[in-house]
C-alpha atoms as a PDB file:
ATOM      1  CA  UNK A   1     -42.684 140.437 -63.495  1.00  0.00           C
ATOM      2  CA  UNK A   2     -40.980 137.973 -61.698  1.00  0.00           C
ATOM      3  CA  UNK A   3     -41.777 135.580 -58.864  1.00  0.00           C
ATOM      4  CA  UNK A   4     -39.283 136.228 -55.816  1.00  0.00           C
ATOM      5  CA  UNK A   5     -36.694 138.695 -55.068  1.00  0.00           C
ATOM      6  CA  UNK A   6     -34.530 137.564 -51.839  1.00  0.00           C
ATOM      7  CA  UNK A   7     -32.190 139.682 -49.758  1.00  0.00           C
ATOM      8  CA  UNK A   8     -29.400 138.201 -47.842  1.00  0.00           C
ATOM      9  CA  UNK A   9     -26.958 139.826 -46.458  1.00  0.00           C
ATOM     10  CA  UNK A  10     -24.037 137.939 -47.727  1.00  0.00           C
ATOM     11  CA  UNK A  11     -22.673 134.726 -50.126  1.00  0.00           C
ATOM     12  CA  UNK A  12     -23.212 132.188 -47.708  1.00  0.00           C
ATOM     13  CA  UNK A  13     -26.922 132.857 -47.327  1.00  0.00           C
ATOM     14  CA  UNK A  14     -26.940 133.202 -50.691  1.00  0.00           C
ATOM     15  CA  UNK A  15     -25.413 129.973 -51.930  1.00  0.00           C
ATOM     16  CA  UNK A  16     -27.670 127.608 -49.461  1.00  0.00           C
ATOM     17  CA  UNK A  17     -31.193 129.596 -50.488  1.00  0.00           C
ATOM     18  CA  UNK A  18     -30.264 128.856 -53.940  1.00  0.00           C
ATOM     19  CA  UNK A  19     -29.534 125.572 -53.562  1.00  0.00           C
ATOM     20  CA  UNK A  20     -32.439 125.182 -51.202  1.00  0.00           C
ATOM     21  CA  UNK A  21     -34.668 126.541 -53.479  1.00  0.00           C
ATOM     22  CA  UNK A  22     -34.195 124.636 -56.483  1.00  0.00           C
ATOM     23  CA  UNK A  23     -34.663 121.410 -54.709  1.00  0.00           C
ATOM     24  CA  UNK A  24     -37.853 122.033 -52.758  1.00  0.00           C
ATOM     25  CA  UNK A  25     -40.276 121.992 -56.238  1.00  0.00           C
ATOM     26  CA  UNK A  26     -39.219 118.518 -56.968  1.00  0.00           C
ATOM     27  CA  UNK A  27     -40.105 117.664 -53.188  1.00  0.00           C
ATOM     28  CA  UNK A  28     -42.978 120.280 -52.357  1.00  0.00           C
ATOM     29  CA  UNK A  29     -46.032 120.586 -54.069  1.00  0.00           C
ATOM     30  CA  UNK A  30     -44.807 123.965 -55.647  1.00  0.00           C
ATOM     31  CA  UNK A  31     -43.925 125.411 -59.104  1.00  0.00           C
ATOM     32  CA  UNK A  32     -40.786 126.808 -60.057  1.00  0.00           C
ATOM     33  CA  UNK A  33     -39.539 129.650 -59.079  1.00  0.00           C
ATOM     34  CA  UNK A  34     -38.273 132.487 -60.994  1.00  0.00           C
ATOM     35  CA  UNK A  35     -36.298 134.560 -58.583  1.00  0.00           C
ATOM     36  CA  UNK A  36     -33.206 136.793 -57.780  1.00  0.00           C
ATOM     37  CA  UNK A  37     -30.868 136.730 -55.151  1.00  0.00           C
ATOM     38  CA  UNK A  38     -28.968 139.752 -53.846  1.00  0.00           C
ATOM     39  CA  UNK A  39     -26.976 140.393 -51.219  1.00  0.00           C
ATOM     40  CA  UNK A  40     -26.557 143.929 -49.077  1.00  0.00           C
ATOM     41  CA  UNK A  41     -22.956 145.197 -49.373  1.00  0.00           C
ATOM     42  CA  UNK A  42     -23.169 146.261 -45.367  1.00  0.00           C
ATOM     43  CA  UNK A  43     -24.169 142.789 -44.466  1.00  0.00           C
ATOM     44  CA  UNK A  44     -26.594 141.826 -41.491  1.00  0.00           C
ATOM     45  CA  UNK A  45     -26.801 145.564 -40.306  1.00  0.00           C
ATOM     46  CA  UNK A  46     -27.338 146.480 -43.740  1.00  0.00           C
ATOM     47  CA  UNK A  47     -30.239 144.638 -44.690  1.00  0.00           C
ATOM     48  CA  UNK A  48     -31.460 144.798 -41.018  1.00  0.00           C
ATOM     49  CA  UNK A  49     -31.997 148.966 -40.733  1.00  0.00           C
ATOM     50  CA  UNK A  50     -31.678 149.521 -44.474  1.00  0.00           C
ATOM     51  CA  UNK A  51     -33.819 146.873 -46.073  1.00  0.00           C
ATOM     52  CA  UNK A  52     -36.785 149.663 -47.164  1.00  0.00           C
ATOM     53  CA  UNK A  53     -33.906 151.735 -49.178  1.00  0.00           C
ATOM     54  CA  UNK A  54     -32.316 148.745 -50.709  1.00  0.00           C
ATOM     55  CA  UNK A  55     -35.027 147.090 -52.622  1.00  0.00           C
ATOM     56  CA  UNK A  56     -37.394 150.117 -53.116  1.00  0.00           C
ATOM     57  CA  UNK A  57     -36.170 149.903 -57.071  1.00  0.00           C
ATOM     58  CA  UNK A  58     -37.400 146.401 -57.835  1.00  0.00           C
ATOM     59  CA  UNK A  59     -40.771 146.918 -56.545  1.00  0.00           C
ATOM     60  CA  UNK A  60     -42.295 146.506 -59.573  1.00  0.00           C
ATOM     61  CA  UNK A  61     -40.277 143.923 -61.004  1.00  0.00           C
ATOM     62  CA  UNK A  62     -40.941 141.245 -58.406  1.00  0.00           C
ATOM     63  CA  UNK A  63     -43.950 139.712 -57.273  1.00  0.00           C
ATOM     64  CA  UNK A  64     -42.618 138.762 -53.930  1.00  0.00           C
ATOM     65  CA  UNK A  65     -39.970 140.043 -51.458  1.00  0.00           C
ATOM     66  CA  UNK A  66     -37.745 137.396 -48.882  1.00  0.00           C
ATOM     67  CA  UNK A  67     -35.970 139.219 -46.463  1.00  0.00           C
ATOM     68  CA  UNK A  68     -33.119 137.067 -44.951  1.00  0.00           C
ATOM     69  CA  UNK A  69     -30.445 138.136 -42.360  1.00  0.00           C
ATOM     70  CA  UNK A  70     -28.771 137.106 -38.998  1.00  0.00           C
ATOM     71  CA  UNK A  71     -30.355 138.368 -35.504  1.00  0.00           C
ATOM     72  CA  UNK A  72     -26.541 138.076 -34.401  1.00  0.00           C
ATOM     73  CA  UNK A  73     -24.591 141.052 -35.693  1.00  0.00           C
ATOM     74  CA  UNK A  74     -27.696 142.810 -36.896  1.00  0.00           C
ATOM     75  CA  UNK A  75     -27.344 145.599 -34.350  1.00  0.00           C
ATOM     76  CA  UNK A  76     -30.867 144.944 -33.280  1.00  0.00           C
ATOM     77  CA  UNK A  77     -30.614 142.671 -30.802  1.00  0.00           C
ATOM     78  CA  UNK A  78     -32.106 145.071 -28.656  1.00  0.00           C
ATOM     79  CA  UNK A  79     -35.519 143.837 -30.007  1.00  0.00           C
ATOM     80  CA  UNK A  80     -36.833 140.288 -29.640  1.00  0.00           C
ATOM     81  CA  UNK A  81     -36.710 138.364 -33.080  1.00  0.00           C
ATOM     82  CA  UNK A  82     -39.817 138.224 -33.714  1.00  0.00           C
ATOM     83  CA  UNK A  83     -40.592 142.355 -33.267  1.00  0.00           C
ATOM     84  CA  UNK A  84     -37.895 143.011 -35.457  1.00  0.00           C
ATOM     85  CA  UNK A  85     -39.061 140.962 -38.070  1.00  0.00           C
ATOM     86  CA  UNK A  86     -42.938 142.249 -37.782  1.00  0.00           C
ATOM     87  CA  UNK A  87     -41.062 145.700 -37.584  1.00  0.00           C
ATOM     88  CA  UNK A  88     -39.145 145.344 -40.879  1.00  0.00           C
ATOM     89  CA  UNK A  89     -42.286 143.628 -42.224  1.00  0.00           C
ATOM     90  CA  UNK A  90     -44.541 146.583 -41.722  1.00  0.00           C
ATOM     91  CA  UNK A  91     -42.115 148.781 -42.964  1.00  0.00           C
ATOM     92  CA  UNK A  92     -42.503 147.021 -46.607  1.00  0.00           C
ATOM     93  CA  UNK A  93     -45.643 146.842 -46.220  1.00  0.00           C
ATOM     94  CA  UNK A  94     -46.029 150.872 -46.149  1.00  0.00           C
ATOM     95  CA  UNK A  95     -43.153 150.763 -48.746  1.00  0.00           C
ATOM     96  CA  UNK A  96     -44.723 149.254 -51.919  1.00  0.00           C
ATOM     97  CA  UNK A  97     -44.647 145.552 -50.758  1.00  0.00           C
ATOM     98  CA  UNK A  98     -48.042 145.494 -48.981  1.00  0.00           C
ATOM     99  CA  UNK A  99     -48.496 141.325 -48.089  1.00  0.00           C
ATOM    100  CA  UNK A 100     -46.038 140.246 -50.309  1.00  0.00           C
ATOM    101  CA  UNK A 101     -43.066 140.280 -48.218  1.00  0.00           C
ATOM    102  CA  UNK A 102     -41.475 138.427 -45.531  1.00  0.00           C
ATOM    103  CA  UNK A 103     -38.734 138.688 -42.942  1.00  0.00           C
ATOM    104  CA  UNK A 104     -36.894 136.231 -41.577  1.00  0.00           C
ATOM    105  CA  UNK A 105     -33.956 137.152 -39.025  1.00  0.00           C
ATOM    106  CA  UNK A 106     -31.558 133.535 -38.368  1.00  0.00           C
ATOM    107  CA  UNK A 107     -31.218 133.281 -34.964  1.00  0.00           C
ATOM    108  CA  UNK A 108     -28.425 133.583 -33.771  1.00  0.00           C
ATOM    109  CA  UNK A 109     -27.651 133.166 -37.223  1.00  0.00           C
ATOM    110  CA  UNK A 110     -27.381 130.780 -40.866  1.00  0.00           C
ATOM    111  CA  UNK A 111     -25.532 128.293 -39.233  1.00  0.00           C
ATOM    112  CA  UNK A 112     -28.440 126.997 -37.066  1.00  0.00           C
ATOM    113  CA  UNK A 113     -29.292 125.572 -40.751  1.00  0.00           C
ATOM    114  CA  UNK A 114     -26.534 123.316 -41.172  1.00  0.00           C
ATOM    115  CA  UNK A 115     -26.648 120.813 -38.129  1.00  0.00           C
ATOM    116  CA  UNK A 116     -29.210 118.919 -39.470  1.00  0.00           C
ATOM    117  CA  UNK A 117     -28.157 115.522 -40.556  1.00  0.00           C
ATOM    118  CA  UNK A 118     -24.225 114.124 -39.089  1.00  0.00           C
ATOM    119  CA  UNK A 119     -23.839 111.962 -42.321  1.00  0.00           C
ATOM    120  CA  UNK A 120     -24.403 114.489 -44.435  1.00  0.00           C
ATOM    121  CA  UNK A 121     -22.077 116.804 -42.757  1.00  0.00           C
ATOM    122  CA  UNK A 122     -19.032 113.829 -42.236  1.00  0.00           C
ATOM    123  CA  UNK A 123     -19.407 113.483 -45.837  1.00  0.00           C
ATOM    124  CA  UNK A 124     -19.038 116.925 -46.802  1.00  0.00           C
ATOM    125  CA  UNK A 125     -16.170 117.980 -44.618  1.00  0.00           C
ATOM    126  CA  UNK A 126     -14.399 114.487 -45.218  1.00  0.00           C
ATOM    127  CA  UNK A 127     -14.548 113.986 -41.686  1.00  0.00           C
ATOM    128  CA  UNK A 128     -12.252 110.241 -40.293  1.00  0.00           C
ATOM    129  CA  UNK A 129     -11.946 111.204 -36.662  1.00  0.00           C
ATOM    130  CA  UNK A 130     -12.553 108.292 -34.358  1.00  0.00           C
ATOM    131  CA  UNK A 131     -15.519 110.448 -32.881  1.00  0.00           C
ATOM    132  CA  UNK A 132     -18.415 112.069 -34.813  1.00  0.00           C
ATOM    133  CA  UNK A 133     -18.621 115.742 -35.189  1.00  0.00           C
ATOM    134  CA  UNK A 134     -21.195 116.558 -32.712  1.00  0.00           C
ATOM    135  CA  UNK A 135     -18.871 114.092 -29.687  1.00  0.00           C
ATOM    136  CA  UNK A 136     -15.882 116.336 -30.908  1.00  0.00           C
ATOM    137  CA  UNK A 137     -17.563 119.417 -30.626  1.00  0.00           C
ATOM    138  CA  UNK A 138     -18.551 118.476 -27.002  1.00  0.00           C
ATOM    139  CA  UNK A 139     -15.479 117.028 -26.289  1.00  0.00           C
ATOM    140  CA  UNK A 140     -14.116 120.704 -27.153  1.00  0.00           C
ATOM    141  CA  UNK A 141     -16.605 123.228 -25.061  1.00  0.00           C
ATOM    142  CA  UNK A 142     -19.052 123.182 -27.508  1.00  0.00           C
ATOM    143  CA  UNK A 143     -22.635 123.251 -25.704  1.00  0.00           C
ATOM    144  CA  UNK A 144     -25.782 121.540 -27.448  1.00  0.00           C
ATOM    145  CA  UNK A 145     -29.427 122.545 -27.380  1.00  0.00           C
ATOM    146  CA  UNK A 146     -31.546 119.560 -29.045  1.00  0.00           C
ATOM    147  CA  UNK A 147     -28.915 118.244 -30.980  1.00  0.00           C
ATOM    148  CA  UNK A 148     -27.880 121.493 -32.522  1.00  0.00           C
ATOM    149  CA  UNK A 149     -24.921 123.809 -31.287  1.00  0.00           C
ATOM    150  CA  UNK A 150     -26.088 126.445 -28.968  1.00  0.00           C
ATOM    151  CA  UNK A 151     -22.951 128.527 -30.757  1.00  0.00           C
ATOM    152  CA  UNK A 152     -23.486 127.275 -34.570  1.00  0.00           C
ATOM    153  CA  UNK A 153     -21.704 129.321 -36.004  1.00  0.00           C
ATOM    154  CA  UNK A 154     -18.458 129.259 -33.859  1.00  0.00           C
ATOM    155  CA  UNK A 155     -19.012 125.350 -34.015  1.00  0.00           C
ATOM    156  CA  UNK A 156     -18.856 124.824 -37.761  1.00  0.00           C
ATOM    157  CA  UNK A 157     -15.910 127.216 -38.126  1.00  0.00           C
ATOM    158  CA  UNK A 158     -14.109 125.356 -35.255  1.00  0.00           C
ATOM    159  CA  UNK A 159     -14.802 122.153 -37.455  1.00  0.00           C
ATOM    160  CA  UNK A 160     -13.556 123.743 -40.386  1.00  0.00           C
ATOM    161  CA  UNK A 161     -10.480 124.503 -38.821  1.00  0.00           C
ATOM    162  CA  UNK A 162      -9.986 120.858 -37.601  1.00  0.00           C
ATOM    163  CA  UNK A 163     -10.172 120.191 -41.221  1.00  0.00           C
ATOM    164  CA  UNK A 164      -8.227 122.370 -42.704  1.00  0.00           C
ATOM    165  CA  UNK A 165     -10.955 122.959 -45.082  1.00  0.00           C
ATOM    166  CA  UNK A 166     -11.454 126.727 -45.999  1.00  0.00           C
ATOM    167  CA  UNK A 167     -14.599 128.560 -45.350  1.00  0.00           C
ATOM    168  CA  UNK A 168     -16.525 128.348 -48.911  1.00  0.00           C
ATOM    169  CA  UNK A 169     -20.095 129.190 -50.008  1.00  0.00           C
ATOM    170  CA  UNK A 170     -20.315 126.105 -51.892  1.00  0.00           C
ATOM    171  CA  UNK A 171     -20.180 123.897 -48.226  1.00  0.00           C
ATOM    172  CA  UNK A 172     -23.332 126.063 -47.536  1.00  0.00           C
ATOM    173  CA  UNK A 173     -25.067 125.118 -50.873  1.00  0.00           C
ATOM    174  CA  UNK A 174     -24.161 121.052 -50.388  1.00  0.00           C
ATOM    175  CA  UNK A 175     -25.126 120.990 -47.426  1.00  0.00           C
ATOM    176  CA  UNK A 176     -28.149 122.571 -48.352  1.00  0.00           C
ATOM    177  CA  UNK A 177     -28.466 120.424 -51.484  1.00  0.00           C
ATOM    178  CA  UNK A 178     -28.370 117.188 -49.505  1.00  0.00           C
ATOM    179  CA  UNK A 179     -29.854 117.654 -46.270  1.00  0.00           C
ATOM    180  CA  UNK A 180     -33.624 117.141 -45.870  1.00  0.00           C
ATOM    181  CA  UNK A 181     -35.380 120.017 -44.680  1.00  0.00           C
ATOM    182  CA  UNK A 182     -37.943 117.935 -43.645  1.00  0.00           C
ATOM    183  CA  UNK A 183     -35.441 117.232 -40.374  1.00  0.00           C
ATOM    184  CA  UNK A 184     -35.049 121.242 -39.850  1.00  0.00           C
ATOM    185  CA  UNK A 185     -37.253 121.964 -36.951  1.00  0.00           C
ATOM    186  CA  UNK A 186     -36.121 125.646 -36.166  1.00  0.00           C
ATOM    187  CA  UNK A 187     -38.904 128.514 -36.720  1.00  0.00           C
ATOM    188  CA  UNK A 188     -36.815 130.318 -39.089  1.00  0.00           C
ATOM    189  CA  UNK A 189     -36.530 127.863 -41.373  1.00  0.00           C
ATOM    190  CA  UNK A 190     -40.497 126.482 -41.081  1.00  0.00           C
ATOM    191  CA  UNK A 191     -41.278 130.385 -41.829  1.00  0.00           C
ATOM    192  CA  UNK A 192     -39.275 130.381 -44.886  1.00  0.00           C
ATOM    193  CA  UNK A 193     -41.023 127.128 -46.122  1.00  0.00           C
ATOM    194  CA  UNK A 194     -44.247 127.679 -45.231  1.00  0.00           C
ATOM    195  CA  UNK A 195     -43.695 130.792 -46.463  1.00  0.00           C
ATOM    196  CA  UNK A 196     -42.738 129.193 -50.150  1.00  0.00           C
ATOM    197  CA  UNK A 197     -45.553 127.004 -49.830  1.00  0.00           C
ATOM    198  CA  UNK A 198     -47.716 129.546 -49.651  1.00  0.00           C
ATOM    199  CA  UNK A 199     -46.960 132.208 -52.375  1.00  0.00           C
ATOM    200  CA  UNK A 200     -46.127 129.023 -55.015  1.00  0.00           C
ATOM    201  CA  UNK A 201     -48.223 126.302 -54.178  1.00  0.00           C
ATOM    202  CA  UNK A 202     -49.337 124.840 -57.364  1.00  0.00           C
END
């Protein structure tokens, strides 16, 4: 049996958990992890209402389930984040996963992971323009909350696009790579690491 199965619901979210994941035993007092990654072929909405269905085959192959999606463009915004995720929760729970498994819904979605260090993210993108990122943004109609896009996703394309620079999954894993988490204050991301913590603390 292995240690961790993780559903995301597509590449991106795939590519930063893996790089994420491989550097927080060498920072965290955890072992290594033997996990999977897969990704739902329907996306957020996929993994949001169909979760249960998906991974009902590896039940017995994994010690631990990681649900990951977007709240944005889940088609369940019509719950609050936090009753989804209990709602998807309990569902595994009655499913074969009884407290083993955890959901975690971005919101509004990945993207509120990657504005957490400017150097890092001038590096990355190659960025020379006489202002930093986050002035540009502003200086274009993006609006902040605590240093962070309030639109991150629509932000970091927007930046992408000033830099010519195609959208890639690899971005998403070097950023992840590089950044320290220890900077990420938003809940989704403390509930995936205290989750980790938890099930693999040495």
């Amino acid at each position: 049996m292995r240690d961790l199965l993780i559903l995301t619901a597509d590449k991106d979210a795939e590519f930063f958990i893996k790089s994420l994941l491989e550097k927080i035993p060498n920072i965290d007092n955890t072992h290594l992890i033997d996990y999977d990654i897969i990704s739902h072929p329907q996306r957020d909405p996929g993994v949001a209402t169909h979760a249960v269905e998906f991974v009902r085959p590896y039940i017995n192959d994994y010690k631990f389930l990681m649900i990951i999606f977007d709240y944005e463009g889940s088609g369940k915004e019509s719950m609050s984040k936090d009753v989804l995720e209990s709602a998807i929760e309990d569902d595994l729970n009655k499913n074969g996963w009884h407290d083993r498994n955890v959901c975690i819904a971005l919101k509004p979605e990945l993207e509120s992971w990657l504005w957490v260090n400017q150097t890092h993210l001038h590096n990355i993108l190659d960025w020379e323009d006489t202002q930093n990122i986050y002035d540009w943004l502003r200086a274009n109609g993006q609006t902040f909350n605590a240093n962070k896009p309030d639109r991150p996703k629509e932000a970091f394309e927007a930046v992408l696009k000033k830099q010519k620079r195609p959208r890639s999954s690899s971005i998403y894993a070097e950023l992840a790579h590089r950044a320290s988490y220890r900077q990420c204050i938003d809940p989704s991301f403390k509930k995936l690491l205290n989750t980790i913590r938890t099930w693999f603390a040495r």
